[in-house]
N, C-alpha and C. Protein backbone atom coordinates (compact mmCIF):
# COMPACT_ATOMS: atom_id res chain seq x y z
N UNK A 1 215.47 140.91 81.47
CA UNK A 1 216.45 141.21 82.48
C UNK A 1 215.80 141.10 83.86
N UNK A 2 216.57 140.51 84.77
CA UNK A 2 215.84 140.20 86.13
C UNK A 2 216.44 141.43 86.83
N UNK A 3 215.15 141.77 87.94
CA UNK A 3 215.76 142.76 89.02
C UNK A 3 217.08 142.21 90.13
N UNK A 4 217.61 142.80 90.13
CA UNK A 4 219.03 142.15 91.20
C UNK A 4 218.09 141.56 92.96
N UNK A 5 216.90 141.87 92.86
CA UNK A 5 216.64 142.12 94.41
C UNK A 5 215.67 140.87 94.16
N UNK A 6 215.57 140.25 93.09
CA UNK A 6 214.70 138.62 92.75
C UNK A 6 215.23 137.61 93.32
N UNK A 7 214.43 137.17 93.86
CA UNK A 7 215.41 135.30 94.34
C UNK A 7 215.40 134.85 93.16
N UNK A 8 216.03 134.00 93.34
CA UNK A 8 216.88 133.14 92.01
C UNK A 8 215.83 131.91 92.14
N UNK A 9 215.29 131.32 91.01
CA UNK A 9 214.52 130.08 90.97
C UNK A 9 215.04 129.06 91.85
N UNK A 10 216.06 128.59 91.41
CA UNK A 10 216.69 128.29 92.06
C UNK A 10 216.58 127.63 93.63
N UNK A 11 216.32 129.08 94.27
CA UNK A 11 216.48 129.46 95.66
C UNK A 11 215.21 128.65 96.13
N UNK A 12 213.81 129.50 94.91
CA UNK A 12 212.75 129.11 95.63
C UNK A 12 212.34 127.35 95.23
N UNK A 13 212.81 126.95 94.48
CA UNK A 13 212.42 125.81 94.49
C UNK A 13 213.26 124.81 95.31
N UNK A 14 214.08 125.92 95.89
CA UNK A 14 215.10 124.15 97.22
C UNK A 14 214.38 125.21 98.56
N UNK A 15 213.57 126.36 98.81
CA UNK A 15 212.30 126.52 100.07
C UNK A 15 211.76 125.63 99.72
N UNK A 16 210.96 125.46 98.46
CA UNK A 16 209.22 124.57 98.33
C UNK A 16 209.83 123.35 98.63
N UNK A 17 210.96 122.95 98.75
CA UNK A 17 211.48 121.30 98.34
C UNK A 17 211.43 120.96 99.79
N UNK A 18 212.39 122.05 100.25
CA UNK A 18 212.78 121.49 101.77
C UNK A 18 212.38 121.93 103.17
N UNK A 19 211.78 123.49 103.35
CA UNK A 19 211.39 124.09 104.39
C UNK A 19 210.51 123.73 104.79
N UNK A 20 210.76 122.89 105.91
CA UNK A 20 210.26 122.16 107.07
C UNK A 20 208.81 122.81 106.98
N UNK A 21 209.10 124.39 107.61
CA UNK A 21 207.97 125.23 107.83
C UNK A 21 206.71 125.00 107.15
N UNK A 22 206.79 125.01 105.83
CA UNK A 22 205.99 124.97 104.67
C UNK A 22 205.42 123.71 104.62
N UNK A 23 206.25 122.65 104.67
CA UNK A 23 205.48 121.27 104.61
C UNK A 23 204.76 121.11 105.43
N UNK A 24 204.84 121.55 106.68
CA UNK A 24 203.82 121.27 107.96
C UNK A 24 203.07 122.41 107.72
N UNK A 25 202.97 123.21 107.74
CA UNK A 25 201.96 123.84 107.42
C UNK A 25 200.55 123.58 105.98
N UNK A 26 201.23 122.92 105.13
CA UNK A 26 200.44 122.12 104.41
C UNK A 26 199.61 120.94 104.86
N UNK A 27 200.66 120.34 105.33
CA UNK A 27 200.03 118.76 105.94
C UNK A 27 198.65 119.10 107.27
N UNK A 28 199.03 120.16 108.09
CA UNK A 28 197.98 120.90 108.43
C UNK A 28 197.21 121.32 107.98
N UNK A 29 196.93 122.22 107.31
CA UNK A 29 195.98 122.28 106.79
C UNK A 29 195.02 121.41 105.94
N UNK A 30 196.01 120.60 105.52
CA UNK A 30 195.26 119.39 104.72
C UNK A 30 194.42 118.30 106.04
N UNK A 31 194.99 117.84 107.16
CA UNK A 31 194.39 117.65 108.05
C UNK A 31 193.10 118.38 108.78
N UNK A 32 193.61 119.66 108.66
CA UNK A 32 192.55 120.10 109.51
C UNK A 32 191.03 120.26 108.91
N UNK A 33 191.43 120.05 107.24
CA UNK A 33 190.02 120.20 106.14
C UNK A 33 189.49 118.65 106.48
N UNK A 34 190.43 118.16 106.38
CA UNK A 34 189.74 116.38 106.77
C UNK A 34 189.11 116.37 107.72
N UNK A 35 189.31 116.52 109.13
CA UNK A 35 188.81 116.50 110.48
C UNK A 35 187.84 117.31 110.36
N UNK A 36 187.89 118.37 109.82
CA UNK A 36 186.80 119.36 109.79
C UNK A 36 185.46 118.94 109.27
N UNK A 37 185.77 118.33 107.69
CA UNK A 37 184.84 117.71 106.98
C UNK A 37 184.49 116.12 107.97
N UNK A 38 184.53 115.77 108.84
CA UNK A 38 184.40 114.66 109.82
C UNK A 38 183.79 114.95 110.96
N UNK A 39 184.00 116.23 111.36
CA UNK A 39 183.08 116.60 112.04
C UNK A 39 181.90 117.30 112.03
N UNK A 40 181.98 117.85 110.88
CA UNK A 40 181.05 118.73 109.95
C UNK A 40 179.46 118.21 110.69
N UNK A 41 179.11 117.04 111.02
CA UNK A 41 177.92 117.18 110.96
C UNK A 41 177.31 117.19 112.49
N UNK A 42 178.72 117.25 113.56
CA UNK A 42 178.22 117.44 115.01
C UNK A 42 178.64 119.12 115.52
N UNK A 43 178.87 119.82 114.09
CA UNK A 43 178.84 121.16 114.30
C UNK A 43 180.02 121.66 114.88
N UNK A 44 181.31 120.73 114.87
CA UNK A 44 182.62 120.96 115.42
C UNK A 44 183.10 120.87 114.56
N UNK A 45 184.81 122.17 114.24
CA UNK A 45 185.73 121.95 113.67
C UNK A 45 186.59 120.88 114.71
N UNK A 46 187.72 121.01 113.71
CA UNK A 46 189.25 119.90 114.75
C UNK A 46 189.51 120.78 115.90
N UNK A 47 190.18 122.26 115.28
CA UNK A 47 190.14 122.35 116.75
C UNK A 47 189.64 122.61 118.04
N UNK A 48 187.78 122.76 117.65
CA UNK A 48 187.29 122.60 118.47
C UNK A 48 187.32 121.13 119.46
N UNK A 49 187.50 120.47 118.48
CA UNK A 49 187.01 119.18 119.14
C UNK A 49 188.59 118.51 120.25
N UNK A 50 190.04 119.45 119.73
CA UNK A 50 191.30 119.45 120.19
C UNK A 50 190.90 120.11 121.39
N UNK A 51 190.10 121.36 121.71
CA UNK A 51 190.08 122.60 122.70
C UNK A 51 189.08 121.36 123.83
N UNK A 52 188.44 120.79 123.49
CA UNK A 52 187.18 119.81 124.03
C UNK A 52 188.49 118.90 124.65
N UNK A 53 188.61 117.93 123.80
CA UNK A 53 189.49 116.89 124.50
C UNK A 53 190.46 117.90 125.89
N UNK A 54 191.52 118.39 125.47
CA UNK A 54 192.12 119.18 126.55
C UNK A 54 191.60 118.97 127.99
N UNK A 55 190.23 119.58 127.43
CA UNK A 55 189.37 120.07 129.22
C UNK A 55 188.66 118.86 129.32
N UNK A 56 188.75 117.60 128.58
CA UNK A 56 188.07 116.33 129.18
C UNK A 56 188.26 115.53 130.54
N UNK A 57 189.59 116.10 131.13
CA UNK A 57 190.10 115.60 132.29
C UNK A 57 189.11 115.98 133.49
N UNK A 58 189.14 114.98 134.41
CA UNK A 58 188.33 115.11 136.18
C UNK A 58 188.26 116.30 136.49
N UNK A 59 189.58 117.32 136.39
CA UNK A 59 189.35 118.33 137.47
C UNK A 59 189.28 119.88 136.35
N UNK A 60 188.51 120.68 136.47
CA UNK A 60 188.76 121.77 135.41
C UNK A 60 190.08 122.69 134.74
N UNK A 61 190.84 122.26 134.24
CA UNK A 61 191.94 123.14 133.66
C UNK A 61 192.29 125.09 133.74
N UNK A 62 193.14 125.07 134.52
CA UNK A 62 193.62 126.79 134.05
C UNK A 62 193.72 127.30 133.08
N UNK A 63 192.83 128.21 132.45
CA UNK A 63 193.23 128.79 131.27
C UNK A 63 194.57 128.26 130.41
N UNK A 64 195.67 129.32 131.18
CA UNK A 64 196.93 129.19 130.83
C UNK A 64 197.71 128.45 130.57
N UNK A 65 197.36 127.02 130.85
CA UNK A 65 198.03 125.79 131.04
C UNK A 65 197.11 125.31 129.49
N UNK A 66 196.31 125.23 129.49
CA UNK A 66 194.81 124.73 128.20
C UNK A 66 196.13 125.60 127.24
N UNK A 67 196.24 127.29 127.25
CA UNK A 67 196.54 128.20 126.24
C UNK A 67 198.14 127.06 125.69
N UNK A 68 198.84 126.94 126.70
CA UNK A 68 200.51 126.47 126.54
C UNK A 68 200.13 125.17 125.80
N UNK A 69 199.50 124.31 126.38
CA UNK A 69 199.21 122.78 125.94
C UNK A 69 198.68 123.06 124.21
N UNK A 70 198.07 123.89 124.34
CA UNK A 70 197.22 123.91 122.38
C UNK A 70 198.54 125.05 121.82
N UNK A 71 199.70 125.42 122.14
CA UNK A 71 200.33 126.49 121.70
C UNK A 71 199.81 127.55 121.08
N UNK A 72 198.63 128.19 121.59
CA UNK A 72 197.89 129.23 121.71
C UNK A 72 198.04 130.68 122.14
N UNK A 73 198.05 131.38 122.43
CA UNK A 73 198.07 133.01 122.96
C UNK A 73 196.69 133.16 123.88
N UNK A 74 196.50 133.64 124.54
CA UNK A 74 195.87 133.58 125.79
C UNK A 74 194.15 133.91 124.74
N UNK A 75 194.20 135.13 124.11
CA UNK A 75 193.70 135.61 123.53
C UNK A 75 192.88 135.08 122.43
N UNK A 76 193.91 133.75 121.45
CA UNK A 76 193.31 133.22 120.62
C UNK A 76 192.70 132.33 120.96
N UNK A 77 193.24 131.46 122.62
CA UNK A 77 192.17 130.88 123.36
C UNK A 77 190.89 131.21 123.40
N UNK A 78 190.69 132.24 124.28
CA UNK A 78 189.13 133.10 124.12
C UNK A 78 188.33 133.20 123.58
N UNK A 79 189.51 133.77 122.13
CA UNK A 79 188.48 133.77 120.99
C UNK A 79 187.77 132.02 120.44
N UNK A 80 188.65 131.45 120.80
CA UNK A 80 188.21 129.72 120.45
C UNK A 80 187.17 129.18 121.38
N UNK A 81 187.28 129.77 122.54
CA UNK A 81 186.42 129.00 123.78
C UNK A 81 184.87 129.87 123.44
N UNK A 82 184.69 131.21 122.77
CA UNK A 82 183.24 131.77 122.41
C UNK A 82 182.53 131.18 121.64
N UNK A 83 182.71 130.54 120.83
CA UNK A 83 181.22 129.08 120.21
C UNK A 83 180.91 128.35 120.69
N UNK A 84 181.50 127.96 121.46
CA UNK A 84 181.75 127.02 122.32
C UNK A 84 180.46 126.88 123.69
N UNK A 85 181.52 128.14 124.30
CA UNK A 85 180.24 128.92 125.30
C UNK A 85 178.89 129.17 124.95
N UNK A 86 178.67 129.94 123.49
CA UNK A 86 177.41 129.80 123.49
C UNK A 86 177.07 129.11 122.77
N UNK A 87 177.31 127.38 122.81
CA UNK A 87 176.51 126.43 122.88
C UNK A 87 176.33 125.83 123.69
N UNK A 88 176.44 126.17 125.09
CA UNK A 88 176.37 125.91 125.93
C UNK A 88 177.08 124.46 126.46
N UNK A 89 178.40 124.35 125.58
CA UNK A 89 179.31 123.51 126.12
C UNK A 89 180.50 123.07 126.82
N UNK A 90 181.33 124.55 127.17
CA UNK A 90 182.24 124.46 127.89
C UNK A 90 181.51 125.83 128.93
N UNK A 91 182.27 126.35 130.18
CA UNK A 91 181.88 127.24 130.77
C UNK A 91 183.93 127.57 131.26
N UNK A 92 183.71 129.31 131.31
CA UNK A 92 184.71 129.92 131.44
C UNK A 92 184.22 130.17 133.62
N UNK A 93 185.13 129.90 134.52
CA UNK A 93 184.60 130.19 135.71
C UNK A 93 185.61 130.56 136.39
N UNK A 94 185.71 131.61 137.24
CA UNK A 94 186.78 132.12 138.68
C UNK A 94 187.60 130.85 139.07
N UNK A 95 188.88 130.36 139.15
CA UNK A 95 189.73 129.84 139.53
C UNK A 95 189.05 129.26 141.47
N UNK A 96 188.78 128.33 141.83
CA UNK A 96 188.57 128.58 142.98
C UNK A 96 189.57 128.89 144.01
N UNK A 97 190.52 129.29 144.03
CA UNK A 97 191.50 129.79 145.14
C UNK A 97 192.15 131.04 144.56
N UNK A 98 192.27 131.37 142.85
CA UNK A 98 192.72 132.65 142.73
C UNK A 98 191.67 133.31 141.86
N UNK A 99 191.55 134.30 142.02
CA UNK A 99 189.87 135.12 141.30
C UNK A 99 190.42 135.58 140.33
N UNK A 100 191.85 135.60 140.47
CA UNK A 100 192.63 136.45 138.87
C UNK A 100 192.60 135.51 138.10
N UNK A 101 192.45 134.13 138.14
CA UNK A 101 192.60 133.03 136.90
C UNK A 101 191.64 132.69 136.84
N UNK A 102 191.20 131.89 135.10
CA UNK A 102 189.93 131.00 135.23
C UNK A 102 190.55 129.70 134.64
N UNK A 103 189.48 129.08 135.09
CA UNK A 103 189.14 127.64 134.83
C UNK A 103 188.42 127.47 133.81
N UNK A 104 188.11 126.22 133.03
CA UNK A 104 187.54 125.76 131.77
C UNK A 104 186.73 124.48 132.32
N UNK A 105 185.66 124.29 131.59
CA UNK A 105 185.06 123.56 132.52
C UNK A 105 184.01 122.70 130.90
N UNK A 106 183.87 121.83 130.49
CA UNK A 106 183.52 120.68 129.94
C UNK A 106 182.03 120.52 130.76
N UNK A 107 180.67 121.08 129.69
CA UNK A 107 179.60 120.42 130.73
C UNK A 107 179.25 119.58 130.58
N UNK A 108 177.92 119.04 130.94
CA UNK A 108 177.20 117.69 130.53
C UNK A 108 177.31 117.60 129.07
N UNK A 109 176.51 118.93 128.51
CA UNK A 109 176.30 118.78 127.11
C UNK A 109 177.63 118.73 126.38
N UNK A 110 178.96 119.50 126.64
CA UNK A 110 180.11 119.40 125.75
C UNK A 110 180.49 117.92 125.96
N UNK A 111 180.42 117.38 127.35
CA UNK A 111 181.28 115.81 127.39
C UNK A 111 180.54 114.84 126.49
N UNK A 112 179.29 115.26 126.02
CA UNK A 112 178.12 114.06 126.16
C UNK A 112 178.49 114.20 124.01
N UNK A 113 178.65 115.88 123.73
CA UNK A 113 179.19 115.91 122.07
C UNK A 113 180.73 115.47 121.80
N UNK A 114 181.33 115.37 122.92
CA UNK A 114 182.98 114.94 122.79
C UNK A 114 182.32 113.71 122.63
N UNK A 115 181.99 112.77 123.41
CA UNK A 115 182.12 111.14 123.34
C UNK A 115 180.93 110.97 121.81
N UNK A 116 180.51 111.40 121.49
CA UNK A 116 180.02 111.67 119.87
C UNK A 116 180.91 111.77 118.82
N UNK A 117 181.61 112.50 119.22
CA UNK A 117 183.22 112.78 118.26
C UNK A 117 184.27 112.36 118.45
N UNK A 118 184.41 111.56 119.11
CA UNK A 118 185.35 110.41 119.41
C UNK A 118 185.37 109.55 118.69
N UNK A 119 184.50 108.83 118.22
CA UNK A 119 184.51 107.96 117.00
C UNK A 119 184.36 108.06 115.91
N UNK A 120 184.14 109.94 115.81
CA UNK A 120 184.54 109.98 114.09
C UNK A 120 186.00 110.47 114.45
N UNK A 121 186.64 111.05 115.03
CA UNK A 121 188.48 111.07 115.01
C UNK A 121 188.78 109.52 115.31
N UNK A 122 188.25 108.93 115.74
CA UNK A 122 189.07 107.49 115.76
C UNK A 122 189.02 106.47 114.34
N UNK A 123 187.98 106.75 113.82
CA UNK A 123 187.87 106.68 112.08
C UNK A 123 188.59 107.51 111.39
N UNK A 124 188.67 109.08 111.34
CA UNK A 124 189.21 109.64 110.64
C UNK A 124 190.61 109.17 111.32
N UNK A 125 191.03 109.12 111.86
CA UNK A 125 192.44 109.04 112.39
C UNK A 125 193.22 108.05 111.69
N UNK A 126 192.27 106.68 111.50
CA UNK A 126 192.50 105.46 111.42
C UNK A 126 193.06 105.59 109.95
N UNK A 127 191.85 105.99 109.14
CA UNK A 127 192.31 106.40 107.97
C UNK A 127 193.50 107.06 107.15
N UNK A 128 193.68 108.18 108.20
CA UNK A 128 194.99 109.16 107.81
C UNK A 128 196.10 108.00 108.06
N UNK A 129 196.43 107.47 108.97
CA UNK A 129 197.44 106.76 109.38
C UNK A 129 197.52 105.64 108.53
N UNK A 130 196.41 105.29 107.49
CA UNK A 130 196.56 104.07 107.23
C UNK A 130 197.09 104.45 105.59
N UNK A 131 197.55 105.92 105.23
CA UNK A 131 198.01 106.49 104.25
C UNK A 131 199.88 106.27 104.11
N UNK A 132 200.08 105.94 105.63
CA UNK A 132 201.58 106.47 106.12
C UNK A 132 202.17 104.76 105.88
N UNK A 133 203.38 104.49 106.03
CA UNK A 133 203.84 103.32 105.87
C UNK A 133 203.96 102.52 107.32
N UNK A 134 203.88 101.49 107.69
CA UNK A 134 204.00 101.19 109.46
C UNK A 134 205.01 101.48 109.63
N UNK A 135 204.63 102.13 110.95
CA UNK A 135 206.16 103.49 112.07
C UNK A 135 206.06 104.38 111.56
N UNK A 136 205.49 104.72 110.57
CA UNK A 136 205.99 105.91 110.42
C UNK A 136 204.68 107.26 111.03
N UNK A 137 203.45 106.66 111.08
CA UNK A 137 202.66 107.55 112.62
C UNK A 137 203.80 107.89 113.64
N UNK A 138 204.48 106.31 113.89
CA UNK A 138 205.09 107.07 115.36
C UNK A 138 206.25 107.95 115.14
N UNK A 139 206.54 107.54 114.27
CA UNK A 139 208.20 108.66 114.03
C UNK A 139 207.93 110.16 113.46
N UNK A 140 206.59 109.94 112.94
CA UNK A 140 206.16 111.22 112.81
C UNK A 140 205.96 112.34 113.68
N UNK A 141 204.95 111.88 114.78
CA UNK A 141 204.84 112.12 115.93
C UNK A 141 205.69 112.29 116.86
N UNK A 142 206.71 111.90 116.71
CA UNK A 142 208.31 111.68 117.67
C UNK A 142 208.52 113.14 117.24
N UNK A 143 209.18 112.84 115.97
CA UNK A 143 209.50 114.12 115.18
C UNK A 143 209.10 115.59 115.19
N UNK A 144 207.25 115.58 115.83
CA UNK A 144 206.57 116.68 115.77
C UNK A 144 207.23 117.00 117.27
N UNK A 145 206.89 116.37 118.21
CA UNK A 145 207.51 116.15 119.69
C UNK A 145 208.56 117.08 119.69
N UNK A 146 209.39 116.76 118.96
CA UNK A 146 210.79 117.57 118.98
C UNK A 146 210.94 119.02 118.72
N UNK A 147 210.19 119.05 117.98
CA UNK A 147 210.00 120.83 117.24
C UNK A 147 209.35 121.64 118.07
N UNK A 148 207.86 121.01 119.12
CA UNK A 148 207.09 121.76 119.99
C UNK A 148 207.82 121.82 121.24
């Protein structure tokens, strides 16, 4: 006899089938073990090497803007930017015009391990994509576009 308060098989096998949620969250994670294992040997996970790219631009990035762009919490930023720091590859610094914000800052040594890891994501990348049918990277990507 089933409890009245059980989902119905049923139920859960058209979640596992169809909830969006769940599939991307798989396909993530399955990505992020790939990238991970790809970077594995320059001592970066993915999203380290995602938090890196970000702050690769000319001028140093605002926190808050880095936090919105990675859909982050200010907080889980922080906590992401501390290995980081002490490897002496990004630096956290005073905003120069407001002292209440900081800046992110990419040094010699983080730009010099980004352009190192650039060509294993452009391999690993190559690879993942070359799993998918042609267009369908981009419609994928369209698709993700839409949801963020």
């Amino acid at each position: 006899m089933s409890n009245p308060a059980d989902v119905p098989r049923e139920t859960a096998l058209h979640v596992r089938d169809q909830c969006l949620c769940l599939h991307a969250q798989r396909a993530a994670r399955t990505l992020a073990r790939r990238f991970d294992e790809a970077f594995r040997p320059l001592g970066l996970t993915n999203g380290q090497f995602s938090l890196m790219m970000a702050l690769s631009g000319p001028e140093p990035p605002p926190m808050g803007r880095i936090a919105r762009f990675l859909a982050m919490d200010r907080t889980t930023l922080t906590a992401a930017l501390k290995p980081l720091e002490r490897r002496g590859l990004v630096e956290v610094r005073p905003h120069p015009t407001d002292r209440r914000s900081r800046v992110l800052l990419l040094t010699r040594a983080g730009r010099a391990l980004l352009a190192r890891a650039v060509p294993i994501w452009c391999e690993t990348h190559r690879e993942v994509e070359s799993v998918l049918a042609q267009g369908e990277a981009d419609r994928l990507r369209a698709a993700l576009q839409l949801l963020s």
